[in-house]
PDB file of N, CA and C in Angstrom:
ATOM      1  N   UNK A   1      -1.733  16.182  -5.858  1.00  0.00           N
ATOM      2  CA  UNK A   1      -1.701  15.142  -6.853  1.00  0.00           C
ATOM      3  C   UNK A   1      -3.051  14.456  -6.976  1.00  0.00           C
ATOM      4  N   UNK A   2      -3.787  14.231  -5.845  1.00  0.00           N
ATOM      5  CA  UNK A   2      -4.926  14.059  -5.945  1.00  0.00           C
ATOM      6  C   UNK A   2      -6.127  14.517  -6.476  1.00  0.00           C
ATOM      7  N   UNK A   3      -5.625  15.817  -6.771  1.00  0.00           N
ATOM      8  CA  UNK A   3      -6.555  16.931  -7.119  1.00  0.00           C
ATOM      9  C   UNK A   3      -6.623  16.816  -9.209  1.00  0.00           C
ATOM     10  N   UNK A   4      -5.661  16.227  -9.159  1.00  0.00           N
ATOM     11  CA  UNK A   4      -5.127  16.479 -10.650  1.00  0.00           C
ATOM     12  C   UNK A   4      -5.879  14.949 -11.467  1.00  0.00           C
ATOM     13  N   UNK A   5      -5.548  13.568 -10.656  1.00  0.00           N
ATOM     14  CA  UNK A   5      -6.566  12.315 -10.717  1.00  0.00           C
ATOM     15  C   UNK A   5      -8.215  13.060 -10.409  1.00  0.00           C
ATOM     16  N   UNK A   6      -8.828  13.509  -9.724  1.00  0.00           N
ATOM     17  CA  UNK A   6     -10.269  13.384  -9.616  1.00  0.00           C
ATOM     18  C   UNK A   6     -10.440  14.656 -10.489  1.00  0.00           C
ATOM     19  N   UNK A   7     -10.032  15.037 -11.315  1.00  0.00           N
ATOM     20  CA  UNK A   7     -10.815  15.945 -11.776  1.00  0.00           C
ATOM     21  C   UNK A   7     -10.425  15.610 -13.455  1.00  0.00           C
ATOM     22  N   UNK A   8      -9.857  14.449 -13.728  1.00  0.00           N
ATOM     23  CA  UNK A   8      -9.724  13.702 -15.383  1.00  0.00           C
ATOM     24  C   UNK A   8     -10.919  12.921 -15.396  1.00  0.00           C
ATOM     25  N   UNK A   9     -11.380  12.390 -16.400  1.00  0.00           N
ATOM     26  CA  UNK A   9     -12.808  11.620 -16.875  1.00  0.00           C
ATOM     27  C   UNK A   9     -12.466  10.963 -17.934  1.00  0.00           C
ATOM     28  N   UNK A  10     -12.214   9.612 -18.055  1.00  0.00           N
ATOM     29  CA  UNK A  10     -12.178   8.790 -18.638  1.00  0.00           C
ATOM     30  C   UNK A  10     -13.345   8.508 -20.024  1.00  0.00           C
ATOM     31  N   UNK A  11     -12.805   8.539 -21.292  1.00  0.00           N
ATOM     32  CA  UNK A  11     -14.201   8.441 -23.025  1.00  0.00           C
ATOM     33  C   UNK A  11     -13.480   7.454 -23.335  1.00  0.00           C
ATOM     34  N   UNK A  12     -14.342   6.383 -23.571  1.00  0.00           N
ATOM     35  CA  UNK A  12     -14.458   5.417 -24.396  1.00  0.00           C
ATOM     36  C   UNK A  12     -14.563   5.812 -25.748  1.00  0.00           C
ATOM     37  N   UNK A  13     -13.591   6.007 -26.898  1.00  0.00           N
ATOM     38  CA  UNK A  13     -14.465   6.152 -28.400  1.00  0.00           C
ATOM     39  C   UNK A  13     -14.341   5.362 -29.245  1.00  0.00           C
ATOM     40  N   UNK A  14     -15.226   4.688 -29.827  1.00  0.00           N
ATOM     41  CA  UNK A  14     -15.029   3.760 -30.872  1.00  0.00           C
ATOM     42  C   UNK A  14     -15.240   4.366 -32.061  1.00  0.00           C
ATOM     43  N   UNK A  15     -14.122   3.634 -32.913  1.00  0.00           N
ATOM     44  CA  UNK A  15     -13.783   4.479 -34.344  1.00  0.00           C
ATOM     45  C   UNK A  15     -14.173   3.186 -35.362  1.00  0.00           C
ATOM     46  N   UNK A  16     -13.989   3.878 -36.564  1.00  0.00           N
ATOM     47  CA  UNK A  16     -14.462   3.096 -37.517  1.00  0.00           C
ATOM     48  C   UNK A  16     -12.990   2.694 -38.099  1.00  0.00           C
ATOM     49  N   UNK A  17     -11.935   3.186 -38.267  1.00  0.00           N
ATOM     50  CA  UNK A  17     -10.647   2.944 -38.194  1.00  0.00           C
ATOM     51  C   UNK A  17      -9.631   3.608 -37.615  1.00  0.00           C
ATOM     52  N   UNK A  18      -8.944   3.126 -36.796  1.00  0.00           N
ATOM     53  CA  UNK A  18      -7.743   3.318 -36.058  1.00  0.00           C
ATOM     54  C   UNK A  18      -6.611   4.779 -36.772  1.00  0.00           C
ATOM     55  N   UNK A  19      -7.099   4.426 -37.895  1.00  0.00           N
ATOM     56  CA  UNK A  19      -5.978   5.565 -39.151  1.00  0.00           C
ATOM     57  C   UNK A  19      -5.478   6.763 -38.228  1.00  0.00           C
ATOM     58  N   UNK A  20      -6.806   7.464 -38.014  1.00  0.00           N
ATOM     59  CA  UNK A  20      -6.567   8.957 -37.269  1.00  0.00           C
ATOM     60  C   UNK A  20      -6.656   9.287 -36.230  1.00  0.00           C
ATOM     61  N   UNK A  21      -6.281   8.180 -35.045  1.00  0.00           N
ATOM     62  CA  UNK A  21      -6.205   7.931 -34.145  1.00  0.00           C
ATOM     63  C   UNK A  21      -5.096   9.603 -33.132  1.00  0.00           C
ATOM     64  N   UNK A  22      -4.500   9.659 -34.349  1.00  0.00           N
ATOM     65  CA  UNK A  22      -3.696  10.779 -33.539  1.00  0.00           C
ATOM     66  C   UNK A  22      -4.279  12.362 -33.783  1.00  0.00           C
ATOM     67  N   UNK A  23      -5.383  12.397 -34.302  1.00  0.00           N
ATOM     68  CA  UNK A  23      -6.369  13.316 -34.233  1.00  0.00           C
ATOM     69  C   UNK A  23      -6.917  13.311 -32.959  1.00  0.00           C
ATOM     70  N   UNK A  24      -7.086  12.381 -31.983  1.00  0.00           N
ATOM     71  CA  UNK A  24      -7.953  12.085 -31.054  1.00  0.00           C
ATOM     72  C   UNK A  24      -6.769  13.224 -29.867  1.00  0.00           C
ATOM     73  N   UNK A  25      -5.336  13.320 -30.023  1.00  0.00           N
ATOM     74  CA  UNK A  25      -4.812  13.649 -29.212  1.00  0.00           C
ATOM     75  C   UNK A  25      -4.506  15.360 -28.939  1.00  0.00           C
ATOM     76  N   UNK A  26      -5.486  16.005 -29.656  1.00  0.00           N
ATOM     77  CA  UNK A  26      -5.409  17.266 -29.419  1.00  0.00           C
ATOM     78  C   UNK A  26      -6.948  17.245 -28.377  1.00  0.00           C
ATOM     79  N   UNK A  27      -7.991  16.320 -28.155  1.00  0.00           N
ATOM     80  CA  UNK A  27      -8.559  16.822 -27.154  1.00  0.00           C
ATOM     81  C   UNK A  27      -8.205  16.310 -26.068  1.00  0.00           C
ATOM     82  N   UNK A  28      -7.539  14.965 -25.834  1.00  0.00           N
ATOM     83  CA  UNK A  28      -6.947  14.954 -24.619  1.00  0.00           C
ATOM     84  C   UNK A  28      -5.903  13.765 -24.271  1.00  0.00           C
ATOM     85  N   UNK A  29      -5.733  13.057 -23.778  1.00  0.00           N
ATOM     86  CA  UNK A  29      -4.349  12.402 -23.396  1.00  0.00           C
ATOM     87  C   UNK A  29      -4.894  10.721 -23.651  1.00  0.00           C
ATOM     88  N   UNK A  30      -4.612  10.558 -24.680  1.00  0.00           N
ATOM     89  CA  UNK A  30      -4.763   9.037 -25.340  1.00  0.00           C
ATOM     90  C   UNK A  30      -4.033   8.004 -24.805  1.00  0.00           C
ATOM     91  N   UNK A  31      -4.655   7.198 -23.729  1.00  0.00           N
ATOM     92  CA  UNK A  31      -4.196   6.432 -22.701  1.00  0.00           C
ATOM     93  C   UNK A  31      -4.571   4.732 -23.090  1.00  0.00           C
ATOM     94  N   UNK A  32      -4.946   4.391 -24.210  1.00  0.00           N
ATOM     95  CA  UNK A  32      -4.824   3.181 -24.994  1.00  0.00           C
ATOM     96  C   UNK A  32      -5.577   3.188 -26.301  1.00  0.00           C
ATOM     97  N   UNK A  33      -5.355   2.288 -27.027  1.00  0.00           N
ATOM     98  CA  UNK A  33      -5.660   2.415 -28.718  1.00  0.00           C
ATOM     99  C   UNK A  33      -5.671   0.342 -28.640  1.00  0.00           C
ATOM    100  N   UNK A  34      -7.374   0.237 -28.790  1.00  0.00           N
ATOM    101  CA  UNK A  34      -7.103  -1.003 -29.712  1.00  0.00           C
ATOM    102  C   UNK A  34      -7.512  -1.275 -30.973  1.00  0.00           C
ATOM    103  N   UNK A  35      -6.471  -1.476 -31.571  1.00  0.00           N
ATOM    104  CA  UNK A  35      -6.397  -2.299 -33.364  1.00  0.00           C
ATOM    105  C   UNK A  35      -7.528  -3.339 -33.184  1.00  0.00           C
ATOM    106  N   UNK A  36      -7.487  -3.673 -32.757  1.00  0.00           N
ATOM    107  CA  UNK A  36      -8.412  -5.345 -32.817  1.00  0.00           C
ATOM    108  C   UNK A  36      -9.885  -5.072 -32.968  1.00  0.00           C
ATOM    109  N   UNK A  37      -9.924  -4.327 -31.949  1.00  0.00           N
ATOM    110  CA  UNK A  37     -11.637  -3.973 -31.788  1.00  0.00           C
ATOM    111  C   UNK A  37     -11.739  -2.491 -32.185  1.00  0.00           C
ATOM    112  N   UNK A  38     -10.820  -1.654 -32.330  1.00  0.00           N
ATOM    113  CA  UNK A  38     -10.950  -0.051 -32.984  1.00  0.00           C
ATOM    114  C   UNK A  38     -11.874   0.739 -32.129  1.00  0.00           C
ATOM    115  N   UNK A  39     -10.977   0.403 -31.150  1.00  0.00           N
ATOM    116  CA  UNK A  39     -11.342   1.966 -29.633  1.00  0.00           C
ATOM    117  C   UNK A  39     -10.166   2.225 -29.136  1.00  0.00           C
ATOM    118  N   UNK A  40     -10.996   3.712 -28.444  1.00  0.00           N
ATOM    119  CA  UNK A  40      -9.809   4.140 -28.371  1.00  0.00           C
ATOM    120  C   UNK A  40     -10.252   4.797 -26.225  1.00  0.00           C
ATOM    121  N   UNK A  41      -9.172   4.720 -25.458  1.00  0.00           N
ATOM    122  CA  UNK A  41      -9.382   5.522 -24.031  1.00  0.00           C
ATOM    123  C   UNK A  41      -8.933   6.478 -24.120  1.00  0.00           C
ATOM    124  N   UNK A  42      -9.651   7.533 -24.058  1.00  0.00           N
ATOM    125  CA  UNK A  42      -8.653   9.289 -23.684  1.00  0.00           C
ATOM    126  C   UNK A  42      -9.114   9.443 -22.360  1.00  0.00           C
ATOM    127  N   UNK A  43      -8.192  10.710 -22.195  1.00  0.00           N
ATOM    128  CA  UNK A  43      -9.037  11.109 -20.600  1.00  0.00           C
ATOM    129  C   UNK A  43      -8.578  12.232 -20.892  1.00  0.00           C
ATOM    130  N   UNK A  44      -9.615  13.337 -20.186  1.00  0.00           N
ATOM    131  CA  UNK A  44     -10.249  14.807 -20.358  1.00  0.00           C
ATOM    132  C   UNK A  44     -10.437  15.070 -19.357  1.00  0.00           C
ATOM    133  N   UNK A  45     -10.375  16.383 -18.876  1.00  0.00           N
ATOM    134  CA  UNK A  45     -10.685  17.290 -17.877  1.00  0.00           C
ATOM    135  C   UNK A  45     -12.066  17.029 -17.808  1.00  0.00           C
ATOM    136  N   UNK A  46     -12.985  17.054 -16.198  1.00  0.00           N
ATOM    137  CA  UNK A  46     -14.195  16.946 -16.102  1.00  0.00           C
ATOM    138  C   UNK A  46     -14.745  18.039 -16.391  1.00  0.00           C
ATOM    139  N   UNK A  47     -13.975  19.107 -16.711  1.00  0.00           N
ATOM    140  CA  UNK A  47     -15.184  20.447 -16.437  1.00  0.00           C
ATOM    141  C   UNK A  47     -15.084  20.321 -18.075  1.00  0.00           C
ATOM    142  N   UNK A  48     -14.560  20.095 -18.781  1.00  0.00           N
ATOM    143  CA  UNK A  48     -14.557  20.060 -20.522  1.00  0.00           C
ATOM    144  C   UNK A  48     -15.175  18.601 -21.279  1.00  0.00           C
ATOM    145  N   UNK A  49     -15.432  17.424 -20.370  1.00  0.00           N
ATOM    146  CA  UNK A  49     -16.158  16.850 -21.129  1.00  0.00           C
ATOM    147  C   UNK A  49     -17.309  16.294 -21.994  1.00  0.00           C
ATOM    148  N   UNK A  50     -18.471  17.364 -21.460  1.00  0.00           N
ATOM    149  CA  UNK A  50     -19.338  17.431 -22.428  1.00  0.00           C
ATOM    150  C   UNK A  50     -19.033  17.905 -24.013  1.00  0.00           C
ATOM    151  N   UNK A  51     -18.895  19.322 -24.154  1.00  0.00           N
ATOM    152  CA  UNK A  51     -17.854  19.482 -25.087  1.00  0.00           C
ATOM    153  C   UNK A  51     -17.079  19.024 -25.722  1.00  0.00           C
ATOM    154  N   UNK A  52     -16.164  18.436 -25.307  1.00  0.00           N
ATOM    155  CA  UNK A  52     -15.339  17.423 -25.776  1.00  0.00           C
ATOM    156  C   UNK A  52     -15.857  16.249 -26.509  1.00  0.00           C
ATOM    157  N   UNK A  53     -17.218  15.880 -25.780  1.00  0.00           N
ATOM    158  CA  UNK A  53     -17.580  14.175 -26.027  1.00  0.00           C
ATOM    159  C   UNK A  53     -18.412  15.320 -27.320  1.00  0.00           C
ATOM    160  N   UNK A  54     -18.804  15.970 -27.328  1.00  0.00           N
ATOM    161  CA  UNK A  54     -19.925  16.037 -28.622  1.00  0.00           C
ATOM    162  C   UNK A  54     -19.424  16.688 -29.455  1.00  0.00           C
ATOM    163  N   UNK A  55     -17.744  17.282 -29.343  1.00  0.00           N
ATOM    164  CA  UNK A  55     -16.800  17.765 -30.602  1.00  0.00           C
ATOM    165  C   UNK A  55     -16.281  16.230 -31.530  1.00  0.00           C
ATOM    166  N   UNK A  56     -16.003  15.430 -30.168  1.00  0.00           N
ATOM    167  CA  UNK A  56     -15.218  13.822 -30.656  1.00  0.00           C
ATOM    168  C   UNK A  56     -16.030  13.371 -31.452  1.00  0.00           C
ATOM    169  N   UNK A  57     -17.942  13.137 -31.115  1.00  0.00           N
ATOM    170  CA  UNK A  57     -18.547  12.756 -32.013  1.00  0.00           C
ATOM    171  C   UNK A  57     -18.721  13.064 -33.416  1.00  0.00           C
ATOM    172  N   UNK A  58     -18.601  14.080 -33.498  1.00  0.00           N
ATOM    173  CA  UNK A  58     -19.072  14.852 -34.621  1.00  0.00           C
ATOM    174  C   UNK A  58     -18.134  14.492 -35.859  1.00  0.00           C
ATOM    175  N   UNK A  59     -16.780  13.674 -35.496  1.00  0.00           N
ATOM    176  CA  UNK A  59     -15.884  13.399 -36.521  1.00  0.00           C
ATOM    177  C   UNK A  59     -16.244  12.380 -37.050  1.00  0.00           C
ATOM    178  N   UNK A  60     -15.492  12.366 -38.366  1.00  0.00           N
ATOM    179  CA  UNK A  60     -15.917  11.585 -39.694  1.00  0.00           C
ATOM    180  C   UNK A  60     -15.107   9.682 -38.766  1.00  0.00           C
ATOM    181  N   UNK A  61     -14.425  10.127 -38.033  1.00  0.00           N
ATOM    182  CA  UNK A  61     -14.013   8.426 -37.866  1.00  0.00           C
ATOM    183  C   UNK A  61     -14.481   7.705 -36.541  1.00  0.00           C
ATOM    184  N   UNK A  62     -15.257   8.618 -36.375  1.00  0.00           N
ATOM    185  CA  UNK A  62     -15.732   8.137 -35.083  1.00  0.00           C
ATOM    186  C   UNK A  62     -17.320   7.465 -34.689  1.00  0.00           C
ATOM    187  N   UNK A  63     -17.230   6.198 -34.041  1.00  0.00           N
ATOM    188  CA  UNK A  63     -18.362   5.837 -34.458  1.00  0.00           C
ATOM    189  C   UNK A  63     -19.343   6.250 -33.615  1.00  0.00           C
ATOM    190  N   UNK A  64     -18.982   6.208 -32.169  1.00  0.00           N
ATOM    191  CA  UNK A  64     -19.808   6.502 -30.834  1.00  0.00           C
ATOM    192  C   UNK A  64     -18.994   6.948 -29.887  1.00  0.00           C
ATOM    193  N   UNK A  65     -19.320   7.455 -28.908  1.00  0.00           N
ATOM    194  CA  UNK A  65     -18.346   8.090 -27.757  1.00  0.00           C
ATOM    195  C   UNK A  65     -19.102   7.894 -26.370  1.00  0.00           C
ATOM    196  N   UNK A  66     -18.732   7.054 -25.541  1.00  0.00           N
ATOM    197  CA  UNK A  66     -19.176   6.680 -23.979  1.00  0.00           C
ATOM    198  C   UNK A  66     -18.471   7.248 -22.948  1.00  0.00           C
ATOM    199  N   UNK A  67     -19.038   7.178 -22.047  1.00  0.00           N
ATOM    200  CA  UNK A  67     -18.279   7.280 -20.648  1.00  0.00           C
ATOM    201  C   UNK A  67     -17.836   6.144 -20.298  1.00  0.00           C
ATOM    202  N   UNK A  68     -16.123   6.460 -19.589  1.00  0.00           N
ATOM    203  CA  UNK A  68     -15.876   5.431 -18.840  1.00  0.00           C
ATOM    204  C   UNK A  68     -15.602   5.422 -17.254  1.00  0.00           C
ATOM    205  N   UNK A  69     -16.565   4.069 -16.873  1.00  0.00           N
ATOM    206  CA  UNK A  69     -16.778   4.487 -15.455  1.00  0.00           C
ATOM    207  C   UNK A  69     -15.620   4.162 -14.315  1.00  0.00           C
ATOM    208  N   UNK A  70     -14.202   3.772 -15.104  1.00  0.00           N
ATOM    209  CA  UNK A  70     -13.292   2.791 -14.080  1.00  0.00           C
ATOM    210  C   UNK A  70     -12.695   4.283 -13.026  1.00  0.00           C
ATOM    211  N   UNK A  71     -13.263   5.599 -13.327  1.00  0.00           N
ATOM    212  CA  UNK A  71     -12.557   6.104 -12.324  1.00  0.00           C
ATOM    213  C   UNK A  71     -13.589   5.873 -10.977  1.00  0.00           C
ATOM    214  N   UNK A  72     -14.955   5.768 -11.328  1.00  0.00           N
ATOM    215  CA  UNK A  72     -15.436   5.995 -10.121  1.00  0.00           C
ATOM    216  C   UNK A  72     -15.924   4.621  -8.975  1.00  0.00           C
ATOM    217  N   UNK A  73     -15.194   3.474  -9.789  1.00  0.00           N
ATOM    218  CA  UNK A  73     -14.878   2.671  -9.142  1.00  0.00           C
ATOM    219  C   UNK A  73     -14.294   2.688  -7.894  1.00  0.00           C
ATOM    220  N   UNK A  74     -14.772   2.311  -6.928  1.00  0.00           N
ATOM    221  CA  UNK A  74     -13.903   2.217  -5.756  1.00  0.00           C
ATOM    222  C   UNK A  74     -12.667   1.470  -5.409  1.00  0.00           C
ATOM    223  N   UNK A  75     -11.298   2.401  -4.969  1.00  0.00           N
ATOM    224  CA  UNK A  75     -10.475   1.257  -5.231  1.00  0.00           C
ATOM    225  C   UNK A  75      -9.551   0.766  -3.872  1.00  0.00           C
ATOM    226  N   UNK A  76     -10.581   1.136  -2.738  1.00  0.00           N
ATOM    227  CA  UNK A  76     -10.356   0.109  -1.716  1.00  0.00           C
ATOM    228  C   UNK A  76     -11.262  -0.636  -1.197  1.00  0.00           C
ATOM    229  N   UNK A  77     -10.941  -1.397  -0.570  1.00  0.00           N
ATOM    230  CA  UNK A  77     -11.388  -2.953  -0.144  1.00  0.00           C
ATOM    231  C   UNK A  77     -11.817  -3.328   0.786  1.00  0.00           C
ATOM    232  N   UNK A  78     -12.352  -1.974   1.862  1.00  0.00           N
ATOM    233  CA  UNK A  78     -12.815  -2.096   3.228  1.00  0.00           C
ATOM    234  C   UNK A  78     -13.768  -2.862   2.979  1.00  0.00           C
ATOM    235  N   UNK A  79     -13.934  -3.829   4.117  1.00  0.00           N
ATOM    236  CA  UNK A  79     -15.398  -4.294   4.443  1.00  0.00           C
ATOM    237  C   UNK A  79     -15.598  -5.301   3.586  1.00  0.00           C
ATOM    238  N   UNK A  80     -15.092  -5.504   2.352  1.00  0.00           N
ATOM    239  CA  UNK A  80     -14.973  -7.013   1.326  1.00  0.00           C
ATOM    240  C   UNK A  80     -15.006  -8.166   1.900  1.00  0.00           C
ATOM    241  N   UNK A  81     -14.581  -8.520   3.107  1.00  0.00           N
ATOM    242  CA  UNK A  81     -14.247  -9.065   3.068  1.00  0.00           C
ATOM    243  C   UNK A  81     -15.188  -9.890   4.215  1.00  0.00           C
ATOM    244  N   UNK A  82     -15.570  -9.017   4.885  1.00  0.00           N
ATOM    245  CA  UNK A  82     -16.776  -9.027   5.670  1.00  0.00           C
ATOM    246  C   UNK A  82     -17.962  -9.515   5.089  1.00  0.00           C
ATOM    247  N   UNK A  83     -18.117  -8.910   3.993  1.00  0.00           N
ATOM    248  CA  UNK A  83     -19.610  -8.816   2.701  1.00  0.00           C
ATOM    249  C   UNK A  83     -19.676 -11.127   2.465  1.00  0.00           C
ATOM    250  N   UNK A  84     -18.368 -11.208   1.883  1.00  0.00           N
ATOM    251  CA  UNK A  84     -17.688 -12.351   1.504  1.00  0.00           C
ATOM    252  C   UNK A  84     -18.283 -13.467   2.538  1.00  0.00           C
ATOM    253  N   UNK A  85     -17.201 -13.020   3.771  1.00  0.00           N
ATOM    254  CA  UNK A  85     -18.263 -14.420   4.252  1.00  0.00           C
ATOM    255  C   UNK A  85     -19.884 -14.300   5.067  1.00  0.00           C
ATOM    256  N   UNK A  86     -20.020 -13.141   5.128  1.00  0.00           N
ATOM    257  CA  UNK A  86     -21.582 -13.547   5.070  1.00  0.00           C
ATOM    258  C   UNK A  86     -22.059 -13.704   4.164  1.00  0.00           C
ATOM    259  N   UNK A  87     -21.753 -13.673   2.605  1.00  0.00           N
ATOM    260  CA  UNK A  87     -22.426 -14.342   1.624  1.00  0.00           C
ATOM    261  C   UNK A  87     -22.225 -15.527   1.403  1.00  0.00           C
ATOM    262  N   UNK A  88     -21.359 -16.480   1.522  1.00  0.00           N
ATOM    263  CA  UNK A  88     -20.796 -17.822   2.012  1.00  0.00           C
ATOM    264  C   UNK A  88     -21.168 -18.409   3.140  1.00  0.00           C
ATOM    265  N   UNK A  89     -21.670 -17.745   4.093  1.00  0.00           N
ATOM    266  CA  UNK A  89     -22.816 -18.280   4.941  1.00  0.00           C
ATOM    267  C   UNK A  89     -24.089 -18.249   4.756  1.00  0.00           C
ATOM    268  N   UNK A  90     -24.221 -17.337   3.697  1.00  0.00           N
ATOM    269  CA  UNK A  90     -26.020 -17.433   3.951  1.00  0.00           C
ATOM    270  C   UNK A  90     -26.429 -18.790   2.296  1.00  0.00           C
ATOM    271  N   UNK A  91     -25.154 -18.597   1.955  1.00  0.00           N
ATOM    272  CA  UNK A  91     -25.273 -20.128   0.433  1.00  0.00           C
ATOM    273  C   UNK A  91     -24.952 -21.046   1.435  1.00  0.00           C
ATOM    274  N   UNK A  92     -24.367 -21.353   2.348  1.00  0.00           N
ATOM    275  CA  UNK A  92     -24.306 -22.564   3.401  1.00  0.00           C
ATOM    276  C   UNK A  92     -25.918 -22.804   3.880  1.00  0.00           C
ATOM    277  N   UNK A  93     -26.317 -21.576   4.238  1.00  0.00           N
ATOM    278  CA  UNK A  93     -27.402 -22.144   4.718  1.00  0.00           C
ATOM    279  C   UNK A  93     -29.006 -22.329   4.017  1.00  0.00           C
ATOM    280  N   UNK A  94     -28.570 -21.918   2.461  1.00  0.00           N
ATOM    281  CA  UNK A  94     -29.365 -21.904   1.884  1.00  0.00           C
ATOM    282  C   UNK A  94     -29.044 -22.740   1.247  1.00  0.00           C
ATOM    283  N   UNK A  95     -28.011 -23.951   1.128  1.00  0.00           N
ATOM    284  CA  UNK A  95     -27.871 -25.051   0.350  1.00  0.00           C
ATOM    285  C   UNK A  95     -28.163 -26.229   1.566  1.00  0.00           C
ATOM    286  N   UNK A  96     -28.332 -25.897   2.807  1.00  0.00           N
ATOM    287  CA  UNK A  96     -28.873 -26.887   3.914  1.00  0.00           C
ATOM    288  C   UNK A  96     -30.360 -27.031   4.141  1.00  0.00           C
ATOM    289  N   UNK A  97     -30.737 -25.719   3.808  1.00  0.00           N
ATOM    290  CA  UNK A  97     -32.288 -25.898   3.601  1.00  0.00           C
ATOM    291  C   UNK A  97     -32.657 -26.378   2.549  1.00  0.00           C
ATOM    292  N   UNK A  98     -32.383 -26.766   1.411  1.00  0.00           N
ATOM    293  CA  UNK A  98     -32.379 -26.842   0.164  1.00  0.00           C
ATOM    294  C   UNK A  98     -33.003 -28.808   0.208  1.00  0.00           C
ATOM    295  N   UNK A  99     -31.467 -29.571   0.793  1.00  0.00           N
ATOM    296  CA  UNK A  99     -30.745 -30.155   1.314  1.00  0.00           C
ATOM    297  C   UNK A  99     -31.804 -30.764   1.937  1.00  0.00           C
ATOM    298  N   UNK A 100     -32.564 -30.437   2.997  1.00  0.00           N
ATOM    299  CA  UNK A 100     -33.817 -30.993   3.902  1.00  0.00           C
ATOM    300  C   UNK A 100     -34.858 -31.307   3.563  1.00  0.00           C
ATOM    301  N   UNK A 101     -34.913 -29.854   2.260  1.00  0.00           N
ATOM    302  CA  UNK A 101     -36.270 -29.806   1.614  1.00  0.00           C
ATOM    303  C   UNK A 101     -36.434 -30.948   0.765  1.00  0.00           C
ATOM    304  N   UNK A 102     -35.517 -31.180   0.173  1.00  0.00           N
ATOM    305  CA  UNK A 102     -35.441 -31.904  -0.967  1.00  0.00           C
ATOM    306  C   UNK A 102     -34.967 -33.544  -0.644  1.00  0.00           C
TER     307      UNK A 102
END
């Protein structure tokens, strides 16, 4: 199951109108659509998305086509928390020197 998540790739495409939005779903699995702002999220196989991104462009409703980076986000939390308060200590002690100086 894991194998099937790391190997999809997340496109940003922004359209010029929403209309033919279901054109978008023969290259790959249309995982949100906004009206408001007129984009759209698909996600595509990694080994097909070059291809893909410069077939998507090439259409009449499409305005631009990006990568989206939320897969390669990390989505655990080791060590956060660690990072946290030594950054909350070193603004402690850089608002005490501050503090003296001033």
């Amino acid at each position: 199951m894991d194998q099937e998540k790391s190997s999809r790739v997340g496109l940003v495409v922004w359209l010029y109108t929403t209309k033919y939005v279901n054109k978008l779903k023969r290259y790959g699995l249309v995982h949100y659509v906004s009206k408001n702002m007129n984009y759209a999220i698909i996600y595509v196989n990694r080994e097909e998305k070059e291809a893909i991104t410069n077939t998507i462009a090439k259409q009449h409703f499409v305005r631009k086509v990006e990568d989206s980076y939320r897969c390669e986000i990390p989505k655990t939390f080791d060590g956060i928390l660690d990072e946290v308060v030594a950054l909350s200590k070193k603004d402690e002690e850089d608002s005490l020197v501050n503090s003296i100086v001033n």
